[in-house]
PDB file of N, CA and C in Angstrom:
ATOM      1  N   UNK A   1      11.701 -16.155  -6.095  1.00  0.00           N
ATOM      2  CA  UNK A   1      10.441 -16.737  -5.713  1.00  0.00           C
ATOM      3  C   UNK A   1       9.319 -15.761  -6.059  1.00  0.00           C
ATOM      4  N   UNK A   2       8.039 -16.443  -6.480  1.00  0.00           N
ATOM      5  CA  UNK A   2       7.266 -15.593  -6.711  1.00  0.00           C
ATOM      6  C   UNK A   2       5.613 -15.616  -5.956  1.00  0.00           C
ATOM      7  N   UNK A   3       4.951 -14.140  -5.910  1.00  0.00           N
ATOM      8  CA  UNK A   3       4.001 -14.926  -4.725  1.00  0.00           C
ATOM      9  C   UNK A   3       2.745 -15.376  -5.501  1.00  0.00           C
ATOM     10  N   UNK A   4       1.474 -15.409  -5.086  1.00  0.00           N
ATOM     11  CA  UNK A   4       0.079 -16.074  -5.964  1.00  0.00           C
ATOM     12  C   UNK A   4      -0.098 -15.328  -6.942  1.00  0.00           C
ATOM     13  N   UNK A   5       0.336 -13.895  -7.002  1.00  0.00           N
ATOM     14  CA  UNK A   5      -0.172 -12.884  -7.705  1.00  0.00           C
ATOM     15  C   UNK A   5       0.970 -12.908  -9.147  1.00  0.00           C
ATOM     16  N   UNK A   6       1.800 -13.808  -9.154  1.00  0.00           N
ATOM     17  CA  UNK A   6       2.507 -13.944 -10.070  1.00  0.00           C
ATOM     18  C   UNK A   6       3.831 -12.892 -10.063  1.00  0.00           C
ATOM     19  N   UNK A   7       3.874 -12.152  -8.978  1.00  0.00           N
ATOM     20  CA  UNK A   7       4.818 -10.604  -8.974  1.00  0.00           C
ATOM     21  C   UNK A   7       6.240 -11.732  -7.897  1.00  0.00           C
ATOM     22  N   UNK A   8       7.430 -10.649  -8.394  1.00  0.00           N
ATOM     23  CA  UNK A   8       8.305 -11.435  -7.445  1.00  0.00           C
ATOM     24  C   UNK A   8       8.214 -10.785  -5.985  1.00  0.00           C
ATOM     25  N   UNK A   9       9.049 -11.257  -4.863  1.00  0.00           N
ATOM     26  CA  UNK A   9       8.562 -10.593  -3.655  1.00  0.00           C
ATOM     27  C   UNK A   9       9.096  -9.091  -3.548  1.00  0.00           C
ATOM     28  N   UNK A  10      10.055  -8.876  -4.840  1.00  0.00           N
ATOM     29  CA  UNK A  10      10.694  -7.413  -4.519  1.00  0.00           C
ATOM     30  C   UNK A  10       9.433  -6.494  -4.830  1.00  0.00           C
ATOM     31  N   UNK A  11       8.392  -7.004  -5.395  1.00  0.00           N
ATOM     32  CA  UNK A  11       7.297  -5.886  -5.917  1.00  0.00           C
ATOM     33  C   UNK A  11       6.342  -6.164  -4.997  1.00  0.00           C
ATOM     34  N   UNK A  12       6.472  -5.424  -3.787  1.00  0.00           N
ATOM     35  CA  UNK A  12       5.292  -5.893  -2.887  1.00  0.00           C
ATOM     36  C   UNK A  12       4.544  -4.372  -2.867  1.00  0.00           C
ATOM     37  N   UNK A  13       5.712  -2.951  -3.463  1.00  0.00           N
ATOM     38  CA  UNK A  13       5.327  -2.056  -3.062  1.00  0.00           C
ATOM     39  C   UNK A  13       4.091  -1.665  -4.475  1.00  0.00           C
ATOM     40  N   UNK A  14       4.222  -2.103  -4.898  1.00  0.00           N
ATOM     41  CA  UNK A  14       3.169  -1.806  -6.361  1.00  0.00           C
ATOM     42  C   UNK A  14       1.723  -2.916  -5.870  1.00  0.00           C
ATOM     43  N   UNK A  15       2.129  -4.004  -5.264  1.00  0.00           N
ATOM     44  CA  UNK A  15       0.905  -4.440  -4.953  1.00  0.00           C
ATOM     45  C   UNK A  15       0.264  -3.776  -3.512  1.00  0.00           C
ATOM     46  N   UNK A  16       0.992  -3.557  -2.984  1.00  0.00           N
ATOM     47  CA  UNK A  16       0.304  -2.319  -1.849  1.00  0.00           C
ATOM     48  C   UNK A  16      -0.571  -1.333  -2.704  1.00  0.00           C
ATOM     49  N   UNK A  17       0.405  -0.655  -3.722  1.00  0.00           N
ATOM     50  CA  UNK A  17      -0.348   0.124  -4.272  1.00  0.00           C
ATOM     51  C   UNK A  17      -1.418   0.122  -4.917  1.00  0.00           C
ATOM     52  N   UNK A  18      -1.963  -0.911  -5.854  1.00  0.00           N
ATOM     53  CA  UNK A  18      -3.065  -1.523  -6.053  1.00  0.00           C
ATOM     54  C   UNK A  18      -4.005  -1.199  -4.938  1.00  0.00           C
ATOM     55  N   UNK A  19      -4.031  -2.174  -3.884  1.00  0.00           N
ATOM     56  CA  UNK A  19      -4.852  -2.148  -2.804  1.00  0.00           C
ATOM     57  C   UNK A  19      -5.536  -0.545  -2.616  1.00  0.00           C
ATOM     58  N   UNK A  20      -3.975  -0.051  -2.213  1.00  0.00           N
ATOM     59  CA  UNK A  20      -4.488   1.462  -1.932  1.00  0.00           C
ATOM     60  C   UNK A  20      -5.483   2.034  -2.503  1.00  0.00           C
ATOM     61  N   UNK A  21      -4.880   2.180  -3.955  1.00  0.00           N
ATOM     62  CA  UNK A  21      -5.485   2.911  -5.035  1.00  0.00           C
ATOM     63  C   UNK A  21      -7.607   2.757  -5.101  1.00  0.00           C
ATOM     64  N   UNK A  22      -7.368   1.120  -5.102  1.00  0.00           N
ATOM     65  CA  UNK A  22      -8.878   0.053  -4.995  1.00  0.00           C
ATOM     66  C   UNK A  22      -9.522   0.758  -3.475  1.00  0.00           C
ATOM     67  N   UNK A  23      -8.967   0.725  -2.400  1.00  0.00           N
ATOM     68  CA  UNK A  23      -9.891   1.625  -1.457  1.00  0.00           C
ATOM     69  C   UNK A  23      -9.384   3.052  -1.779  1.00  0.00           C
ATOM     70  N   UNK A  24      -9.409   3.510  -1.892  1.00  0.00           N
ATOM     71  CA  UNK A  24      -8.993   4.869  -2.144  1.00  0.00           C
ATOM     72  C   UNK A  24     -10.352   5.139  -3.285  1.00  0.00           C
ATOM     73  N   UNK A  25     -10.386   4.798  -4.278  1.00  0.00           N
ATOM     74  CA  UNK A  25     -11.467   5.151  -4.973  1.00  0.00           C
ATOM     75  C   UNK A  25     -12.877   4.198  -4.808  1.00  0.00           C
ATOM     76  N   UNK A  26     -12.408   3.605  -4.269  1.00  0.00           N
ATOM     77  CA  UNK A  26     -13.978   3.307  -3.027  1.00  0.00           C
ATOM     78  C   UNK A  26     -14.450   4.300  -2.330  1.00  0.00           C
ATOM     79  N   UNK A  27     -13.488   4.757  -2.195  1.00  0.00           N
ATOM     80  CA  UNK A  27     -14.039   6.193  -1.341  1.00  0.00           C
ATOM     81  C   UNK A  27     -14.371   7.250  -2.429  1.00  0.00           C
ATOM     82  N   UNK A  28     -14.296   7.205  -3.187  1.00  0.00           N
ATOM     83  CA  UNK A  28     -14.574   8.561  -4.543  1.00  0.00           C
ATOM     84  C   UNK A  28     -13.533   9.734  -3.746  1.00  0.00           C
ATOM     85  N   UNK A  29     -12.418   9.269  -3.647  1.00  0.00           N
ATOM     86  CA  UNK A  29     -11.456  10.497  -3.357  1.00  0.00           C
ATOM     87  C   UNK A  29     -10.772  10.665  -4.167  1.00  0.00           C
ATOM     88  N   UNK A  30     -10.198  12.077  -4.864  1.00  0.00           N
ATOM     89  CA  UNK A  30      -8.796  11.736  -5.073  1.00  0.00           C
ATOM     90  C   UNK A  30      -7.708  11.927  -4.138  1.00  0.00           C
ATOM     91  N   UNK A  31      -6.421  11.867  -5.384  1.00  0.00           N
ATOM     92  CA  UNK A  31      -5.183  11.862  -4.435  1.00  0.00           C
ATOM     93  C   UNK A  31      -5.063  13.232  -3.584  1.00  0.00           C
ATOM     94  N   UNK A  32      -5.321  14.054  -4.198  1.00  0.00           N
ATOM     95  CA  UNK A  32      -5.210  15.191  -3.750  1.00  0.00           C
ATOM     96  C   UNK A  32      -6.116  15.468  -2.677  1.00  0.00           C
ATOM     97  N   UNK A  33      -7.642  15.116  -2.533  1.00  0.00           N
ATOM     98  CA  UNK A  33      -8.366  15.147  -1.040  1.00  0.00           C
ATOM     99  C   UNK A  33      -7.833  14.193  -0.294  1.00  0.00           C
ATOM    100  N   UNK A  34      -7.153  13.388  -0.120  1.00  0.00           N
ATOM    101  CA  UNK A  34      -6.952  12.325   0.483  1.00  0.00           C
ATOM    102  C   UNK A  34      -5.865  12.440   1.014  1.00  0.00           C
ATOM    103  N   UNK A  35      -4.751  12.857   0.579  1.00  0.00           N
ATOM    104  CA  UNK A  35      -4.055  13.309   1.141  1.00  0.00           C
ATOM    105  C   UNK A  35      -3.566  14.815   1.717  1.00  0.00           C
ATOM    106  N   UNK A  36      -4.354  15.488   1.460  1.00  0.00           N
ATOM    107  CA  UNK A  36      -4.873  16.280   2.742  1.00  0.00           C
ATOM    108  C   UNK A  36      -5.655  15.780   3.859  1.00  0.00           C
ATOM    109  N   UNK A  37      -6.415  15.776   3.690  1.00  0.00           N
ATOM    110  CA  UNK A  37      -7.313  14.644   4.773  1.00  0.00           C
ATOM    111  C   UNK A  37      -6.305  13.774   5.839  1.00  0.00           C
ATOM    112  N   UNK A  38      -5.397  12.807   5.411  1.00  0.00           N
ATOM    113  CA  UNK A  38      -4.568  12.354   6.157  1.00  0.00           C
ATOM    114  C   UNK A  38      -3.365  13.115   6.436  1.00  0.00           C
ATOM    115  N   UNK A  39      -3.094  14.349   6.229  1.00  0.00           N
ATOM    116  CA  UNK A  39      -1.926  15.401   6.109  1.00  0.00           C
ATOM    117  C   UNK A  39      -0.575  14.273   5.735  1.00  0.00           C
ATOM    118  N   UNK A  40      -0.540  13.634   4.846  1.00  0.00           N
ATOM    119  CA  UNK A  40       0.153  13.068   3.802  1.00  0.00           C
ATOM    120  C   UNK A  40       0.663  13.564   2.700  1.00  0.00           C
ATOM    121  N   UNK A  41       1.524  14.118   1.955  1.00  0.00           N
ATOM    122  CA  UNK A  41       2.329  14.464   0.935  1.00  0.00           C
ATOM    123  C   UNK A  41       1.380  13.783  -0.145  1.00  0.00           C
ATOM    124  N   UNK A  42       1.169  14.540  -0.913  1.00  0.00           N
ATOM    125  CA  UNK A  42       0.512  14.031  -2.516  1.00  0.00           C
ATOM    126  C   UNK A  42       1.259  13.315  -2.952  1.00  0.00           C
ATOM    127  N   UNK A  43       2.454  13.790  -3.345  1.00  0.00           N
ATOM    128  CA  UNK A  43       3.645  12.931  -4.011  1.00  0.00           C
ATOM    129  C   UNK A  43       3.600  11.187  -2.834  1.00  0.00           C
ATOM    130  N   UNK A  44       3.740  11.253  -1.929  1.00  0.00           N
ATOM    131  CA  UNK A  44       3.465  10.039  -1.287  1.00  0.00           C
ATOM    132  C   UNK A  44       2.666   9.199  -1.836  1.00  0.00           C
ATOM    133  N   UNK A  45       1.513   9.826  -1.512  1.00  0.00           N
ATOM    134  CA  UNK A  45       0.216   8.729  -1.846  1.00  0.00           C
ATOM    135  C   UNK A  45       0.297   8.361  -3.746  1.00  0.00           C
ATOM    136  N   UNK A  46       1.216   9.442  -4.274  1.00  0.00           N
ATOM    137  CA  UNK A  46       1.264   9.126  -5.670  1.00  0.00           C
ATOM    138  C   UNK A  46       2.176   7.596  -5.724  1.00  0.00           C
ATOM    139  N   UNK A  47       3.199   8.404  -5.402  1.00  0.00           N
ATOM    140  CA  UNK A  47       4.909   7.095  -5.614  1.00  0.00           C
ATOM    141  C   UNK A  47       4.015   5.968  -4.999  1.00  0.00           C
ATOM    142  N   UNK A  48       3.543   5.830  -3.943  1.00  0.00           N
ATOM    143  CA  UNK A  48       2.930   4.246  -3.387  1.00  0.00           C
ATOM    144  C   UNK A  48       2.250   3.689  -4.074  1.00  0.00           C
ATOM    145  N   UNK A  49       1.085   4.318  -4.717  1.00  0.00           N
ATOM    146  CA  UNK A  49       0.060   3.893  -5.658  1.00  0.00           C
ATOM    147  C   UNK A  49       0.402   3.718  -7.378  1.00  0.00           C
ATOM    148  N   UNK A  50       1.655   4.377  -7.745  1.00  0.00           N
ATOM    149  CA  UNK A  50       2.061   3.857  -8.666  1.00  0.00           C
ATOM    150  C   UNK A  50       2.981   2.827  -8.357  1.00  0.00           C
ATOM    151  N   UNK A  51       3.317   2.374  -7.309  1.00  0.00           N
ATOM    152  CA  UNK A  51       4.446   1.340  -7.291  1.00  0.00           C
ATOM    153  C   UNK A  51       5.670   1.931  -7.958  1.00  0.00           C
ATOM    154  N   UNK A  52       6.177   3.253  -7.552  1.00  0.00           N
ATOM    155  CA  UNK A  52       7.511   3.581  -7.666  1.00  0.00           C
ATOM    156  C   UNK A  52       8.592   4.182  -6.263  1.00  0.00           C
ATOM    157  N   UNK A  53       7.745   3.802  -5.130  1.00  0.00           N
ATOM    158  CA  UNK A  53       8.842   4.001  -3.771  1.00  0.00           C
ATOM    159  C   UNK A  53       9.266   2.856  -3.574  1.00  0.00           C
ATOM    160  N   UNK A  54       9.990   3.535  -3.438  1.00  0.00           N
ATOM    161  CA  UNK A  54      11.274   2.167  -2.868  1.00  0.00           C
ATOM    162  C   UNK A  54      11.418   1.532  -1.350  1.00  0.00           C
ATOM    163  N   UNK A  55      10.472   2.314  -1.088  1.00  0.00           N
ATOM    164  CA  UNK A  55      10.285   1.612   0.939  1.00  0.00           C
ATOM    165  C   UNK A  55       9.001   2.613   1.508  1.00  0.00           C
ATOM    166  N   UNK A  56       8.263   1.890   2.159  1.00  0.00           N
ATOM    167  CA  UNK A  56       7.611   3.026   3.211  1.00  0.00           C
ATOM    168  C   UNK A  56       7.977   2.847   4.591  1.00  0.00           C
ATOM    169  N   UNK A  57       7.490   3.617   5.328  1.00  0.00           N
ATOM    170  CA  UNK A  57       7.847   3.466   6.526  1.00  0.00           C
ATOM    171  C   UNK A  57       6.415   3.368   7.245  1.00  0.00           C
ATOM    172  N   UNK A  58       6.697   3.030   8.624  1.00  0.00           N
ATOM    173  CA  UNK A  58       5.474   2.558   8.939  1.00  0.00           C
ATOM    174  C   UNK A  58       4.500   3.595   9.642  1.00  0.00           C
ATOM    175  N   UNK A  59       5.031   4.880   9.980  1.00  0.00           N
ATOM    176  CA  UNK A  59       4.232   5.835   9.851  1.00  0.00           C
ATOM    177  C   UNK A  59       3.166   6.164   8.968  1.00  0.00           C
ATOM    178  N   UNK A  60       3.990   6.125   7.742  1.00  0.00           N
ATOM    179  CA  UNK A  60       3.490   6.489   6.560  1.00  0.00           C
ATOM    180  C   UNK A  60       2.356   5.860   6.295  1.00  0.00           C
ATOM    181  N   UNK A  61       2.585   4.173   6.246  1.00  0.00           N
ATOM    182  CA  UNK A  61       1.776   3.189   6.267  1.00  0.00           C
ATOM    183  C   UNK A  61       0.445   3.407   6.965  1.00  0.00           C
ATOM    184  N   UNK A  62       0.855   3.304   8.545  1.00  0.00           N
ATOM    185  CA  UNK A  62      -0.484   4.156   9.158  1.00  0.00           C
ATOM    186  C   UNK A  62      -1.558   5.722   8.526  1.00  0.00           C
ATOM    187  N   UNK A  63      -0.503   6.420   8.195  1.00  0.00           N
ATOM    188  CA  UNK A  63      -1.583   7.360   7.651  1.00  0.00           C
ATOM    189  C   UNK A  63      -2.290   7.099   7.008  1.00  0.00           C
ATOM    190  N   UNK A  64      -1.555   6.116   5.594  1.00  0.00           N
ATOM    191  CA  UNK A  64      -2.419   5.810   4.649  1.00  0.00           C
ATOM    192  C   UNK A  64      -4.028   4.995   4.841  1.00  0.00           C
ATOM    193  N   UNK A  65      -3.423   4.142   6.095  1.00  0.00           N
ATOM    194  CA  UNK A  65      -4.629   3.408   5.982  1.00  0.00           C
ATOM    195  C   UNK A  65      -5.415   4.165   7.075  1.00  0.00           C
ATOM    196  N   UNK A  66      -5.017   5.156   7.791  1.00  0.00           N
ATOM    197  CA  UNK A  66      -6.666   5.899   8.411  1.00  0.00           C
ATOM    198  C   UNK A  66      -6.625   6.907   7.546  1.00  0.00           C
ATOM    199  N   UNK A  67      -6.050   7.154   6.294  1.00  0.00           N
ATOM    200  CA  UNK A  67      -6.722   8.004   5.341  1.00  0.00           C
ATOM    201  C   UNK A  67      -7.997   7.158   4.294  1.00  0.00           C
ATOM    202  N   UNK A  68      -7.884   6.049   4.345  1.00  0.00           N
ATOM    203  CA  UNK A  68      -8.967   5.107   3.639  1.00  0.00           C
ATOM    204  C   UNK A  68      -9.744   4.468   4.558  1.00  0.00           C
ATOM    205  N   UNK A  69      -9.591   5.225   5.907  1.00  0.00           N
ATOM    206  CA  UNK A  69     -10.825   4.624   7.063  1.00  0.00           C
ATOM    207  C   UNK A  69     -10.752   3.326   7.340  1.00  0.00           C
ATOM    208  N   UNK A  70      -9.715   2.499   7.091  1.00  0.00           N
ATOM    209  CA  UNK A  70      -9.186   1.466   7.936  1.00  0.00           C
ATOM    210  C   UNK A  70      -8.160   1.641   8.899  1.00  0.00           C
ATOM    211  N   UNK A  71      -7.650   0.158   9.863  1.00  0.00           N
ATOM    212  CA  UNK A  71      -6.642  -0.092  10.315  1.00  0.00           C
ATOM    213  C   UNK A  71      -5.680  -0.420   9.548  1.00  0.00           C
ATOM    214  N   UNK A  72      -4.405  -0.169  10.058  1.00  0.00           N
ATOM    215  CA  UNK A  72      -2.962  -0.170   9.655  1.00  0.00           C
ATOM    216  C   UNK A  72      -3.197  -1.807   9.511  1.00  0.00           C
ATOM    217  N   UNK A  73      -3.526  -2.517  10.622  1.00  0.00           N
ATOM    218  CA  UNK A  73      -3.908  -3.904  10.534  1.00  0.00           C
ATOM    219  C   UNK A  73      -4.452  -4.530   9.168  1.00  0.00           C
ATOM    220  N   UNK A  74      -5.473  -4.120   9.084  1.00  0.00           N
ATOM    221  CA  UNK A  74      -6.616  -4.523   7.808  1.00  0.00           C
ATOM    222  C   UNK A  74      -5.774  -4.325   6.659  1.00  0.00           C
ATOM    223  N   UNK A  75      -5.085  -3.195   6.425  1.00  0.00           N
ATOM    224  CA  UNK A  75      -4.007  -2.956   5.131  1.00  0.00           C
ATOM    225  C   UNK A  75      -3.151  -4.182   5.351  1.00  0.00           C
ATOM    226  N   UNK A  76      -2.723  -3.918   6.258  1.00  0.00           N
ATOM    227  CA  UNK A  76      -1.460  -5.574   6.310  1.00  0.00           C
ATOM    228  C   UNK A  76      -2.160  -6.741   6.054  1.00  0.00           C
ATOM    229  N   UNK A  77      -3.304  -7.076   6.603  1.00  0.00           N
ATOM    230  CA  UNK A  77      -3.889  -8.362   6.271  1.00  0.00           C
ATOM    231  C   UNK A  77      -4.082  -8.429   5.153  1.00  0.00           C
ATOM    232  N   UNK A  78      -4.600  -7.271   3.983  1.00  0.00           N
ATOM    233  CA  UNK A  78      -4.757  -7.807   3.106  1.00  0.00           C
ATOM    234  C   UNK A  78      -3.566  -7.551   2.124  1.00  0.00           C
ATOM    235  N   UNK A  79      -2.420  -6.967   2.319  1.00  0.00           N
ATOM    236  CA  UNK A  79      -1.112  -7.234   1.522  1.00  0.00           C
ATOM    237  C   UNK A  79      -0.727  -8.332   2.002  1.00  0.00           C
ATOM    238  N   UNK A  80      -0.915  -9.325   2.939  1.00  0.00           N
ATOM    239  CA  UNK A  80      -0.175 -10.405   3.290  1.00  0.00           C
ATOM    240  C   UNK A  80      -1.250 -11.046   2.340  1.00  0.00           C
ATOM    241  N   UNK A  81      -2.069 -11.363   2.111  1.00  0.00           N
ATOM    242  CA  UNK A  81      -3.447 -12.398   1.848  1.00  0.00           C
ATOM    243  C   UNK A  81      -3.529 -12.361   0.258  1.00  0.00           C
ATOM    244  N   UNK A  82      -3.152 -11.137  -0.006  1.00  0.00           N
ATOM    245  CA  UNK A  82      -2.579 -11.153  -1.828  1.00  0.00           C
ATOM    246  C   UNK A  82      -0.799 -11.709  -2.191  1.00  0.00           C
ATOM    247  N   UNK A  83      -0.306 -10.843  -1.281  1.00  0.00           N
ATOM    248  CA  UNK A  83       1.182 -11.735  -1.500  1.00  0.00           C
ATOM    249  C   UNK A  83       1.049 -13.031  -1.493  1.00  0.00           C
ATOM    250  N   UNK A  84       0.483 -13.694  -0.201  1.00  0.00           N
ATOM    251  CA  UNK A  84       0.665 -15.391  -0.024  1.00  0.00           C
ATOM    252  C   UNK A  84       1.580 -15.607   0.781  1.00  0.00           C
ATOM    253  N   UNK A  85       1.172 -16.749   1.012  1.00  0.00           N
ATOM    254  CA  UNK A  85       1.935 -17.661   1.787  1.00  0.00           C
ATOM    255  C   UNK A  85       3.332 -17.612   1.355  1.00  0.00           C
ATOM    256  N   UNK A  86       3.905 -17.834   0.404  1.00  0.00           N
ATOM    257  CA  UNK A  86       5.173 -17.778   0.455  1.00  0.00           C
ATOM    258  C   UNK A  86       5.911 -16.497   0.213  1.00  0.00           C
ATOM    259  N   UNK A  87       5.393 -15.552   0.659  1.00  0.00           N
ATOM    260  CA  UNK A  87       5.950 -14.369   0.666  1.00  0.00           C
ATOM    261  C   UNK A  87       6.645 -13.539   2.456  1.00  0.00           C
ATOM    262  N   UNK A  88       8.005 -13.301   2.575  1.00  0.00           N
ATOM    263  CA  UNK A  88       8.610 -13.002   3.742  1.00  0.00           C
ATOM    264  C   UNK A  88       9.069 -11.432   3.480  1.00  0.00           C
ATOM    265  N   UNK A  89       8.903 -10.753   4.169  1.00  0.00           N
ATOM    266  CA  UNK A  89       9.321  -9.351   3.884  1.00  0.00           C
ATOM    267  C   UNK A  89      10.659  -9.560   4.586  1.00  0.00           C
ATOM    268  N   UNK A  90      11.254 -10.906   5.442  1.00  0.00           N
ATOM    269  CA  UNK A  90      12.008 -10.670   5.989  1.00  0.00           C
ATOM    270  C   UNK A  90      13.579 -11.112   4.651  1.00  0.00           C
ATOM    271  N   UNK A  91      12.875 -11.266   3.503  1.00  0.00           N
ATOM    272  CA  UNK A  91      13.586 -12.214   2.425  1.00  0.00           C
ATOM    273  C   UNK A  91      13.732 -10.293   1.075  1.00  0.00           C
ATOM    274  N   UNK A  92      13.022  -9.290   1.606  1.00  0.00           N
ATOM    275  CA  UNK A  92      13.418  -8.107   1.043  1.00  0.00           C
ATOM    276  C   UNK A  92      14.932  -7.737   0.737  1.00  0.00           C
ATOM    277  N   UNK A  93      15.692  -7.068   0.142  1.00  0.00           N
ATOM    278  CA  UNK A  93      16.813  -6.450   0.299  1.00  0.00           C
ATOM    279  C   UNK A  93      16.666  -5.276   0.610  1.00  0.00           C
TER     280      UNK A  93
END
C-alpha cells in the first residue's frame, strides 16, 4: 500500500526526514548546531534526515522536535498529515 506522497508505508522514516530537514533549515541551523543544542548525536539527526535509520525511538523523536522548537505532537501531526489516511504504523514490520 502506498500513502498520498506516493512512498510505500515502509518509508515513513525518510519522510520524517524531509520534514525534519524543512524545519531544521527554517531555522538556519545546521546539523551540527542543532544537535548540540538538543544534546542529540550528529550522526542521529544525520541517519533521520537522510532517511537511512531503521527505527527511532521516541525519545529521540522528542529531542528532535524541541530541537526545531516544536512539540513532539506537531512533528506527529504533520508525519501523519503527509503519510495520509491510509497509512498505519501499526501495519510496519
Amino acid at each position: 500500500m502506498q500513502d498520498k506522497t506516493g512512498k510505500s508505508k515502509k518509508e515513513f522514516i525518510p519522510v520524517l526526514g524531509k520534514i525534519i530537514k524543512s524545519h531544521r533549515e527554517n531555522l538556519k541551523k545546521s546539523i551540527y548546531m542543532i544537535s548540540a543544542e538538543s544534546y542529540t548525536p550528529r550522526s542521529t539527526w544525520r541517519d533521520v534526515e537522510f532517511g537511512v535509520s531503521k527505527n527511532i525511538n521516541l525519545s529521540t523523536f522528542c529531542k528532535i522536535a524541541e530541537g526545531l522548537d516544536i512539540t513532539p505532537w506537531e512533528l506527529l501531526k504533520e508525519l501523519c498529515e503527509t503519510l495520509g489516511d491510509d497509512f498505519s504504523f501499526s501495519d510496519l514490520d
